[in-house]
PDB file of N, CA and C in Angstrom:
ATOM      1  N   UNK A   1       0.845  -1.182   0.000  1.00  0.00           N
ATOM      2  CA  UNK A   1       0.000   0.000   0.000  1.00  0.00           C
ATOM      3  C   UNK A   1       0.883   1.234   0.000  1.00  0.00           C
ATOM      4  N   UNK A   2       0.246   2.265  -0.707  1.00  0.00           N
ATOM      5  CA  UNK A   2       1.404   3.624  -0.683  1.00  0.00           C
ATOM      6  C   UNK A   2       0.857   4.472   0.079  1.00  0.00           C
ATOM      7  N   UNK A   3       1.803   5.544   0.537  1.00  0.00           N
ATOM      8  CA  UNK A   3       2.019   6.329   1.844  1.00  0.00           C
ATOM      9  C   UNK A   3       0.908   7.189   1.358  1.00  0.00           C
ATOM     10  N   UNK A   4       0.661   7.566   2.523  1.00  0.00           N
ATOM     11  CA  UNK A   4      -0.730   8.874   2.547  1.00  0.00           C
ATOM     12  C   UNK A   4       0.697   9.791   1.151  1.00  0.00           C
ATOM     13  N   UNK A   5       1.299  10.430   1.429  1.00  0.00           N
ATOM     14  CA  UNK A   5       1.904  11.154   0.813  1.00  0.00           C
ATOM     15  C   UNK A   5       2.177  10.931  -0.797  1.00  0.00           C
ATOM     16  N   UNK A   6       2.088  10.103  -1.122  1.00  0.00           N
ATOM     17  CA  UNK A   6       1.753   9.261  -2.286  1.00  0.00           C
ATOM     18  C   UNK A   6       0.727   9.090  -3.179  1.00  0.00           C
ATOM     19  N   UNK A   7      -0.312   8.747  -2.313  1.00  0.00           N
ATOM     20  CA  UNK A   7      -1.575   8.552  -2.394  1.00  0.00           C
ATOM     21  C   UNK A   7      -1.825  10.815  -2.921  1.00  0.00           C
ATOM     22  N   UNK A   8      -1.610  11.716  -2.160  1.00  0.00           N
ATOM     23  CA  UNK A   8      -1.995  12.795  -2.084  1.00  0.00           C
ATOM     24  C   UNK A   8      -1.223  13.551  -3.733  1.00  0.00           C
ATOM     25  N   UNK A   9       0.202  12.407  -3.815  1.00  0.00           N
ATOM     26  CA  UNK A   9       1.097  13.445  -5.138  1.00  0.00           C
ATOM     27  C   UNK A   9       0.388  12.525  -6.410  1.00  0.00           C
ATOM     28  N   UNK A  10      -0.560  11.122  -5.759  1.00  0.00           N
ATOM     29  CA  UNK A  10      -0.527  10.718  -7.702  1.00  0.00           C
ATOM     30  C   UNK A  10      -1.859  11.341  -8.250  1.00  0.00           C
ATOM     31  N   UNK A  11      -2.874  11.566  -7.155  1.00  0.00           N
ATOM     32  CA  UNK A  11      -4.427  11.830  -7.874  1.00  0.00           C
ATOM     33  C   UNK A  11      -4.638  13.305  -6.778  1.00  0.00           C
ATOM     34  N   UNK A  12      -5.031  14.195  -7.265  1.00  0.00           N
ATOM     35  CA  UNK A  12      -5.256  15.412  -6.719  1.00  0.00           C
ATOM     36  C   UNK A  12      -7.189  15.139  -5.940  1.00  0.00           C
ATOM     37  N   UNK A  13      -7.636  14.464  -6.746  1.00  0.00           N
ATOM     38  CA  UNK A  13      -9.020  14.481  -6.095  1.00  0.00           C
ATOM     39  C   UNK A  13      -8.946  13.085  -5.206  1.00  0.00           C
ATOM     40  N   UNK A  14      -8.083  12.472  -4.965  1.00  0.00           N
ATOM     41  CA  UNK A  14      -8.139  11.598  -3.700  1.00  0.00           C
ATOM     42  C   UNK A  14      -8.324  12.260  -1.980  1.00  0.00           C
ATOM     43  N   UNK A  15      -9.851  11.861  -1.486  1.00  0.00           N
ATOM     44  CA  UNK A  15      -9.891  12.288  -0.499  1.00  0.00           C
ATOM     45  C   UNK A  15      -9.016  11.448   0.510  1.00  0.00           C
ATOM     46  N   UNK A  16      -8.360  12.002   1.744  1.00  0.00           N
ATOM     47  CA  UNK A  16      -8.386  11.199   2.649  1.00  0.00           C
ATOM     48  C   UNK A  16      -8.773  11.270   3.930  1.00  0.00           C
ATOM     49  N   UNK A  17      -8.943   9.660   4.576  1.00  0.00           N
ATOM     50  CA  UNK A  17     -10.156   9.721   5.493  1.00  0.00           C
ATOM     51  C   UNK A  17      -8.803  10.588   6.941  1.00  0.00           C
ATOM     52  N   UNK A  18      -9.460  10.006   7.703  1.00  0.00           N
ATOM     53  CA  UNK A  18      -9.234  10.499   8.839  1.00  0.00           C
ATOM     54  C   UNK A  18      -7.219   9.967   9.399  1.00  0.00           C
ATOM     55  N   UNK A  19      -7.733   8.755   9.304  1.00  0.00           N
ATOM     56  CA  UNK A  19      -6.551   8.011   9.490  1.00  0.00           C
ATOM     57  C   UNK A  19      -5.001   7.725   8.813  1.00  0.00           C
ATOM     58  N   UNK A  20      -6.071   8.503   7.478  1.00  0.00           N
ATOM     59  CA  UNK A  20      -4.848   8.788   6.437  1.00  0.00           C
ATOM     60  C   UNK A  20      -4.454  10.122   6.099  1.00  0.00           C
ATOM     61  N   UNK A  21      -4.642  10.901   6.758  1.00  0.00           N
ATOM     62  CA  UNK A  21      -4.240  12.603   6.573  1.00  0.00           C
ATOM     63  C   UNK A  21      -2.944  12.292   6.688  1.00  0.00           C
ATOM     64  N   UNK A  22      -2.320  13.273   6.166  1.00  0.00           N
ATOM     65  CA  UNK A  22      -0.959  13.572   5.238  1.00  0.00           C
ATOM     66  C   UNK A  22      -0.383  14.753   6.564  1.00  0.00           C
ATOM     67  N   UNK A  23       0.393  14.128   7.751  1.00  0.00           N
ATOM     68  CA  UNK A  23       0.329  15.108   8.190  1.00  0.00           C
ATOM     69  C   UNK A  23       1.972  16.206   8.317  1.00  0.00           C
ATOM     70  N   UNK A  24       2.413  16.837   8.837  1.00  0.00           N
ATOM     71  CA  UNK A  24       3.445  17.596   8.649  1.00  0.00           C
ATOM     72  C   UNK A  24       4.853  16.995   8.544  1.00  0.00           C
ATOM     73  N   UNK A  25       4.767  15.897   9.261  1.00  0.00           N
ATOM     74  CA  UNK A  25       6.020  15.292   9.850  1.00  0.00           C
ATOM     75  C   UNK A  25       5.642  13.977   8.512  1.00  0.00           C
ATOM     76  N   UNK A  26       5.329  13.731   8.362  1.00  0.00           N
ATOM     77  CA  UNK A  26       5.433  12.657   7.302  1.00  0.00           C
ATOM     78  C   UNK A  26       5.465  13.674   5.886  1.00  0.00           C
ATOM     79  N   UNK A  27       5.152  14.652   5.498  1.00  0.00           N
ATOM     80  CA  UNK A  27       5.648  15.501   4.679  1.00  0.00           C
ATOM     81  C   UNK A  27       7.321  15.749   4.685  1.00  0.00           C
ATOM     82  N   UNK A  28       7.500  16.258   6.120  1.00  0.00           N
ATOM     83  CA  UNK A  28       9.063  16.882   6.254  1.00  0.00           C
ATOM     84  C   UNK A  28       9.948  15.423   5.963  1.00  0.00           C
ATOM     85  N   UNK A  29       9.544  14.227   6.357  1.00  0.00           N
ATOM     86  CA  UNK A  29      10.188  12.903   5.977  1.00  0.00           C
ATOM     87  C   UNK A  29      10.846  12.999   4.694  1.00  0.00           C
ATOM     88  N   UNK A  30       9.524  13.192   3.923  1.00  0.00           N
ATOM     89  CA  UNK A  30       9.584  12.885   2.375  1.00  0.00           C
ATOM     90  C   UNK A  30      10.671  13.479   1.724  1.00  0.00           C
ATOM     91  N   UNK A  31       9.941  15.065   2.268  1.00  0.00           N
ATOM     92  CA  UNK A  31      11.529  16.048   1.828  1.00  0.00           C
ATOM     93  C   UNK A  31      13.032  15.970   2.002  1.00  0.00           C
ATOM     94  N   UNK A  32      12.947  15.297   3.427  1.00  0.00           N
ATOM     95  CA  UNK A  32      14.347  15.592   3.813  1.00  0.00           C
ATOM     96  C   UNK A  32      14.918  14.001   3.052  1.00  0.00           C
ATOM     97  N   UNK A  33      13.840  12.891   2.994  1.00  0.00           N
ATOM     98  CA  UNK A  33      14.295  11.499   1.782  1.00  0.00           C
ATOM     99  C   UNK A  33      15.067  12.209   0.696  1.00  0.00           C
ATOM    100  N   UNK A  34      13.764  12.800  -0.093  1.00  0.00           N
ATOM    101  CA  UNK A  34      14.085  12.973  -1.622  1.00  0.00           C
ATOM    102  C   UNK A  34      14.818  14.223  -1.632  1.00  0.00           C
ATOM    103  N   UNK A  35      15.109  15.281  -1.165  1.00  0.00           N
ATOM    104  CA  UNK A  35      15.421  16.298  -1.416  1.00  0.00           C
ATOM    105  C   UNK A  35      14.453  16.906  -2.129  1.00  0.00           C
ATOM    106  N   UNK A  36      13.950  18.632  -1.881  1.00  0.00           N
ATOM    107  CA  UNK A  36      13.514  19.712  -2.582  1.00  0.00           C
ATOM    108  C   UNK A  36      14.784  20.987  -3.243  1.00  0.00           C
ATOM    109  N   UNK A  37      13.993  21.327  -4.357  1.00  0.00           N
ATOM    110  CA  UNK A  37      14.786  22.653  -4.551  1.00  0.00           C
ATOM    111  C   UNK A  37      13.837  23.172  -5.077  1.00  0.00           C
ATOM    112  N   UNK A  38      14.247  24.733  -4.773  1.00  0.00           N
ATOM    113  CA  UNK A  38      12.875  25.975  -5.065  1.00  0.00           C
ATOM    114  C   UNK A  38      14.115  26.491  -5.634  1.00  0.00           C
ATOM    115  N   UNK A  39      13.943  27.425  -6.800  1.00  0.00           N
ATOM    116  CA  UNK A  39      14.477  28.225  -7.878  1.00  0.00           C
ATOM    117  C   UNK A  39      13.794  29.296  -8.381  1.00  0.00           C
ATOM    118  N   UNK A  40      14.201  30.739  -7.819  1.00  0.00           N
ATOM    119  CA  UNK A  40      12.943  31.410  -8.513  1.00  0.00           C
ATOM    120  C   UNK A  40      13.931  32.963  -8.997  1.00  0.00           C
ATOM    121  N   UNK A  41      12.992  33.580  -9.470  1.00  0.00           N
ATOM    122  CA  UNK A  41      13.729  35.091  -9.630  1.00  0.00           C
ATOM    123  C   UNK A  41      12.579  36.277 -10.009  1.00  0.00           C
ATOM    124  N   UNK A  42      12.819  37.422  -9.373  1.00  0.00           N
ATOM    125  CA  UNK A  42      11.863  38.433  -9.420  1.00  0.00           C
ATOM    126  C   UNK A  42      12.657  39.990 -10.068  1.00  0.00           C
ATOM    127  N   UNK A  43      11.974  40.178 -10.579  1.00  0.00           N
ATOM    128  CA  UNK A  43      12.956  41.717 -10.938  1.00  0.00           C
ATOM    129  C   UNK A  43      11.867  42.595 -10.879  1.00  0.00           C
ATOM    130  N   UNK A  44      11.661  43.645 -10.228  1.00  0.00           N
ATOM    131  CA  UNK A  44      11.027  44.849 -10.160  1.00  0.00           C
ATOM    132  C   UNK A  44      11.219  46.303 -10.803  1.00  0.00           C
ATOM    133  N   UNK A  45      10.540  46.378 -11.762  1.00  0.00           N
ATOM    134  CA  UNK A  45      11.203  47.312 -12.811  1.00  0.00           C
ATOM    135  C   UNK A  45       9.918  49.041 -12.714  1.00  0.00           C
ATOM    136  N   UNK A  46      10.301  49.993 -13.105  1.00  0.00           N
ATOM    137  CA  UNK A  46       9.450  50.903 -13.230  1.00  0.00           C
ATOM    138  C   UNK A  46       9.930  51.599 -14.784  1.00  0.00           C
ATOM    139  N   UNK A  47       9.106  51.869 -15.315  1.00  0.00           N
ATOM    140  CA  UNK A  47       9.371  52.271 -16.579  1.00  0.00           C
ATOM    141  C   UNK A  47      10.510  52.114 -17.473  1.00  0.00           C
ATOM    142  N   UNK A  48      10.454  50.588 -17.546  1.00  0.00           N
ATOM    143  CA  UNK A  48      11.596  49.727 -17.956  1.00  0.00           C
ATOM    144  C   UNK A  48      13.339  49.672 -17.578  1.00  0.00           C
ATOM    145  N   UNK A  49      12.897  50.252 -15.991  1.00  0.00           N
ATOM    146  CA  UNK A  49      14.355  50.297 -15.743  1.00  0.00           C
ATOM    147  C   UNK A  49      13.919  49.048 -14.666  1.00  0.00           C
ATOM    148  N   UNK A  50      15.198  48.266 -14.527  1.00  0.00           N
ATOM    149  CA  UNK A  50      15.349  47.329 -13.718  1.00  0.00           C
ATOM    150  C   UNK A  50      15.885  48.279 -12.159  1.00  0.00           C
ATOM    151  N   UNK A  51      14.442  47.774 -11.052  1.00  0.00           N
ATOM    152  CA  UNK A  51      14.890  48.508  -9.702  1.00  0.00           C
ATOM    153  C   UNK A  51      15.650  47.422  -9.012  1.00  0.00           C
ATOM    154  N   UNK A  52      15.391  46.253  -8.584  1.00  0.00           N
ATOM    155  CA  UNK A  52      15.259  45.554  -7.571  1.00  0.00           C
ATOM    156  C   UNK A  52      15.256  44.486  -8.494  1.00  0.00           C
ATOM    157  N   UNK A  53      16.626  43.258  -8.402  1.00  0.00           N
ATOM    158  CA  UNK A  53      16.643  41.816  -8.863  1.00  0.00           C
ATOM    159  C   UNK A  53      16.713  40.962  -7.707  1.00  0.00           C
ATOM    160  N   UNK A  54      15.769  39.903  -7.289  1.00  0.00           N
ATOM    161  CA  UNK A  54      16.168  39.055  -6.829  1.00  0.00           C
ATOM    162  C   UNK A  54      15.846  37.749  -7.114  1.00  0.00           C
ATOM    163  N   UNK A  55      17.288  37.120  -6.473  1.00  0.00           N
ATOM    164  CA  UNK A  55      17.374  35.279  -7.374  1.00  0.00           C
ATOM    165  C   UNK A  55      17.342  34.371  -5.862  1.00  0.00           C
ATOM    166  N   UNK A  56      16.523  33.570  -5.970  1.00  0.00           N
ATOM    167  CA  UNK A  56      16.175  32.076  -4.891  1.00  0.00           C
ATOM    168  C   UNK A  56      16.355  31.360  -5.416  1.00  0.00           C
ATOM    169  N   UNK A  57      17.226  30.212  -4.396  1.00  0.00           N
ATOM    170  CA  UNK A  57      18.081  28.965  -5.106  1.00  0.00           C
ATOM    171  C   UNK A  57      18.025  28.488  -3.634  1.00  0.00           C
ATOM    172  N   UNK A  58      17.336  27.640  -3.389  1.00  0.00           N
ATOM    173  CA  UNK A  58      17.119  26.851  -2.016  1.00  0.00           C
ATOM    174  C   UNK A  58      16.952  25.355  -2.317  1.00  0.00           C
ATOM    175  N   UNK A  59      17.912  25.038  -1.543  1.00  0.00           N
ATOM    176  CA  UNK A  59      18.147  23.281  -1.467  1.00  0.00           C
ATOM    177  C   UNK A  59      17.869  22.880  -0.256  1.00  0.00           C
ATOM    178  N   UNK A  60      16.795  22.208   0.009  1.00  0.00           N
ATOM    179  CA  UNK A  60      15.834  21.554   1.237  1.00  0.00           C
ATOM    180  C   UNK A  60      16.773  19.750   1.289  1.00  0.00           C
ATOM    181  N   UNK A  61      17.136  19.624   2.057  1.00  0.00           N
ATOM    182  CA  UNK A  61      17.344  17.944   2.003  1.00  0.00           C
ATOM    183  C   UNK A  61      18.398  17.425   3.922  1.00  0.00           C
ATOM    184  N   UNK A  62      18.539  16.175   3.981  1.00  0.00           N
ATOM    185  CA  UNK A  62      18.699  15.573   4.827  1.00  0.00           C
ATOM    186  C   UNK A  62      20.849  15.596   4.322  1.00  0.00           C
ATOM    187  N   UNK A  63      21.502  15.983   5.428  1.00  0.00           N
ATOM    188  CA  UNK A  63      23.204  15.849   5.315  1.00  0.00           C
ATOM    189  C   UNK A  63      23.322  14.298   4.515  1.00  0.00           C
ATOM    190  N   UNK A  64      22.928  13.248   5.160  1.00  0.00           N
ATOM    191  CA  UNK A  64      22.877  12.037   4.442  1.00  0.00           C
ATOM    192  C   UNK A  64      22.602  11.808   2.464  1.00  0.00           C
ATOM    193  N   UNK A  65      21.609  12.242   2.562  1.00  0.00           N
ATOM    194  CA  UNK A  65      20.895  12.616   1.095  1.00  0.00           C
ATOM    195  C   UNK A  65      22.079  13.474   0.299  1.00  0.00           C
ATOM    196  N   UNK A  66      22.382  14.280   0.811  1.00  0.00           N
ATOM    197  CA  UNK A  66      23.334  15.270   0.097  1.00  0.00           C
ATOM    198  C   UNK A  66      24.655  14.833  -0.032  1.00  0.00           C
ATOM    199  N   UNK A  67      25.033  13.858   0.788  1.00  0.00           N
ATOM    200  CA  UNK A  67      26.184  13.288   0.767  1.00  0.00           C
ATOM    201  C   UNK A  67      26.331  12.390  -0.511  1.00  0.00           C
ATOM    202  N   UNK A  68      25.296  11.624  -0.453  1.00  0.00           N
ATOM    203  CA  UNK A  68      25.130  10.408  -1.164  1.00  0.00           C
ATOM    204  C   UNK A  68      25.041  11.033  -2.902  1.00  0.00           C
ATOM    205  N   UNK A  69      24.301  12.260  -3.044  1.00  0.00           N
ATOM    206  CA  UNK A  69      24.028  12.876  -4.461  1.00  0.00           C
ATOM    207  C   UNK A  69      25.688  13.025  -4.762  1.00  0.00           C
ATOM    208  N   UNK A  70      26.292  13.594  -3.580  1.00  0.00           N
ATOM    209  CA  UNK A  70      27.761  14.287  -4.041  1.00  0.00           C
ATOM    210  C   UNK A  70      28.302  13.337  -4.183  1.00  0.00           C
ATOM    211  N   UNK A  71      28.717  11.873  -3.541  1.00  0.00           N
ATOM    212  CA  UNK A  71      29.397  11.002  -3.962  1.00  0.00           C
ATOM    213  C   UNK A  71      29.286  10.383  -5.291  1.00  0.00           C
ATOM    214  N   UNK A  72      27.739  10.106  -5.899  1.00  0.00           N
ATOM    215  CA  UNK A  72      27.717   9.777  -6.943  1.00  0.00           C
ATOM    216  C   UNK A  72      28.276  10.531  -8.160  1.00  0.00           C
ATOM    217  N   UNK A  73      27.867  11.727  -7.782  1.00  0.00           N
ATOM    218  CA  UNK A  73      28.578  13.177  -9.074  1.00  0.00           C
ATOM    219  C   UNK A  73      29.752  12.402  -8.823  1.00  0.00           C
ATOM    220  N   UNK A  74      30.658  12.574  -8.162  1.00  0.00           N
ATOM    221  CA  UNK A  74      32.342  12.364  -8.334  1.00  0.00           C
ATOM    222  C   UNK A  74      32.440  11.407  -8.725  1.00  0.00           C
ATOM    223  N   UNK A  75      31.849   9.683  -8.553  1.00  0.00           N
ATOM    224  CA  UNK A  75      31.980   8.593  -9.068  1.00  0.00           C
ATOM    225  C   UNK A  75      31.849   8.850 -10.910  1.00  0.00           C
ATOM    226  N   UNK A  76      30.713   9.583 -11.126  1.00  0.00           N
ATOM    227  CA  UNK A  76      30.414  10.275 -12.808  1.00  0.00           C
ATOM    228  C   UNK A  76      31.657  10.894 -13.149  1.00  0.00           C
ATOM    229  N   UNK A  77      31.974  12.044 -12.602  1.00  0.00           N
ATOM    230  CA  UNK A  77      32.949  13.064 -12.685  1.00  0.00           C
ATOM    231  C   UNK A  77      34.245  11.827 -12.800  1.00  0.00           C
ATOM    232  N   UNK A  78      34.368  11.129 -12.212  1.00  0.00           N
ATOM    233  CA  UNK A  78      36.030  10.279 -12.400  1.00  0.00           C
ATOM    234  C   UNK A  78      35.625   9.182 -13.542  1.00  0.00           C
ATOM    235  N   UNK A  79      34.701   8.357 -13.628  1.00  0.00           N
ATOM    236  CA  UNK A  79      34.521   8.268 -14.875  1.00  0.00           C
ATOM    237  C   UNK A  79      34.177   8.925 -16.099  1.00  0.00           C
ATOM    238  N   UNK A  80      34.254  10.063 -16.337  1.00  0.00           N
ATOM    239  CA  UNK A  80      34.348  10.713 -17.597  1.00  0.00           C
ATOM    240  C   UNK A  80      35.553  10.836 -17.462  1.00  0.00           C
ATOM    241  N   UNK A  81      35.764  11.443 -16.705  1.00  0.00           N
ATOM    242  CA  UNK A  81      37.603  11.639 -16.472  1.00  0.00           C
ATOM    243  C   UNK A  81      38.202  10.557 -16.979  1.00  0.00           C
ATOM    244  N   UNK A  82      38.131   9.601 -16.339  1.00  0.00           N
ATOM    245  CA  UNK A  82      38.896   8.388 -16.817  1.00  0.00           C
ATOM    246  C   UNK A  82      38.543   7.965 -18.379  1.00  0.00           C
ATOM    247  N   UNK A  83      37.340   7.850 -18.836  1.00  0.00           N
ATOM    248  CA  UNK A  83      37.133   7.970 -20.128  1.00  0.00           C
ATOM    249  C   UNK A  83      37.902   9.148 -21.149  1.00  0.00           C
ATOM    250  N   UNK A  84      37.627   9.921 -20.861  1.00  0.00           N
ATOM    251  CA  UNK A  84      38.610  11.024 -22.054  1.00  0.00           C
ATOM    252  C   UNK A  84      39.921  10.819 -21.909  1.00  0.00           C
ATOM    253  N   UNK A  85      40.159  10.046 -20.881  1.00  0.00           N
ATOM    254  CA  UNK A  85      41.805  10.252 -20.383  1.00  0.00           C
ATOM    255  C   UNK A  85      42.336   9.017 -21.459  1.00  0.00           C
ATOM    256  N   UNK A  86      41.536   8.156 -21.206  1.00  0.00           N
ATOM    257  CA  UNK A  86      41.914   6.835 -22.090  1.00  0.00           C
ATOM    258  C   UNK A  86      41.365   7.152 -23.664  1.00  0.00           C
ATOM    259  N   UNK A  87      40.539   7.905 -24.012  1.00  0.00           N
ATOM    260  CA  UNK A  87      40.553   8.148 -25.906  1.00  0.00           C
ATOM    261  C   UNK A  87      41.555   9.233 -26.166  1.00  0.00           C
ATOM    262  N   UNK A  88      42.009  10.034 -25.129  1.00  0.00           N
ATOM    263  CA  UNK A  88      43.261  11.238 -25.953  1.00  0.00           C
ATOM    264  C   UNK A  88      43.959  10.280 -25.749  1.00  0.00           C
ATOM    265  N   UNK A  89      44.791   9.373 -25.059  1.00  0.00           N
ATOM    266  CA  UNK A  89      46.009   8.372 -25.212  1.00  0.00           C
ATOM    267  C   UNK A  89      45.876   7.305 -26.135  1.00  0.00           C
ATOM    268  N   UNK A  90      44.789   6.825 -26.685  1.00  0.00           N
ATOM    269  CA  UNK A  90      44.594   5.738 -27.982  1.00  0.00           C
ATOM    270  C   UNK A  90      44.630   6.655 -29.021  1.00  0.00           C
ATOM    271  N   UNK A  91      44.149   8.420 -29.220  1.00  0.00           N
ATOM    272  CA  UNK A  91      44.581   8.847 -30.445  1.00  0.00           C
ATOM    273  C   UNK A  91      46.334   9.295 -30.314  1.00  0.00           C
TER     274      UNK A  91
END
């Protein structure tokens, strides 16, 4: 069976009963599992002059989670590495 939280991201008109409310802490779970990122940008302009830019870049996640994303990049990162390293020495 899938998690209230689950149940709430696959069908928008799924009610739930009582027992299955979606509640804060099983939300913050999810997030800090999967990781969030919010990305946004606003510029406030008055008669086409730019007043006021601002840029949001927020990464929501668990030290564990973030560890594990970064280790894999470098495992990628040293295999490409190691790949180009070995076709410039065969040409």
């Amino acid at each position: 069976m899938s998690s209230p939280f689950e149940q709430v991201m696959i069908g928008s008109d799924v009610e739930l009963s009582d027992e299955a409310e979606l509640s804060l802490l099983e939300t913050l779970d999810h997030v800090l599992n999967k990781g969030l990122v919010i990305a946004g940008e606003i510029t406030i302009s008055v008669a086409d002059v730019d007043l006021i830019f601002l840029s949001l870049n927020v990464l929501v996640s668990s030290v564990e989670k973030a560890n594990e994303v970064l280790r894999e990049r470098a495992r990628g990162n040293l295999a490409e590495l190691k790949s180009s390293h070995d076709t410039a020495e065969s040409q």
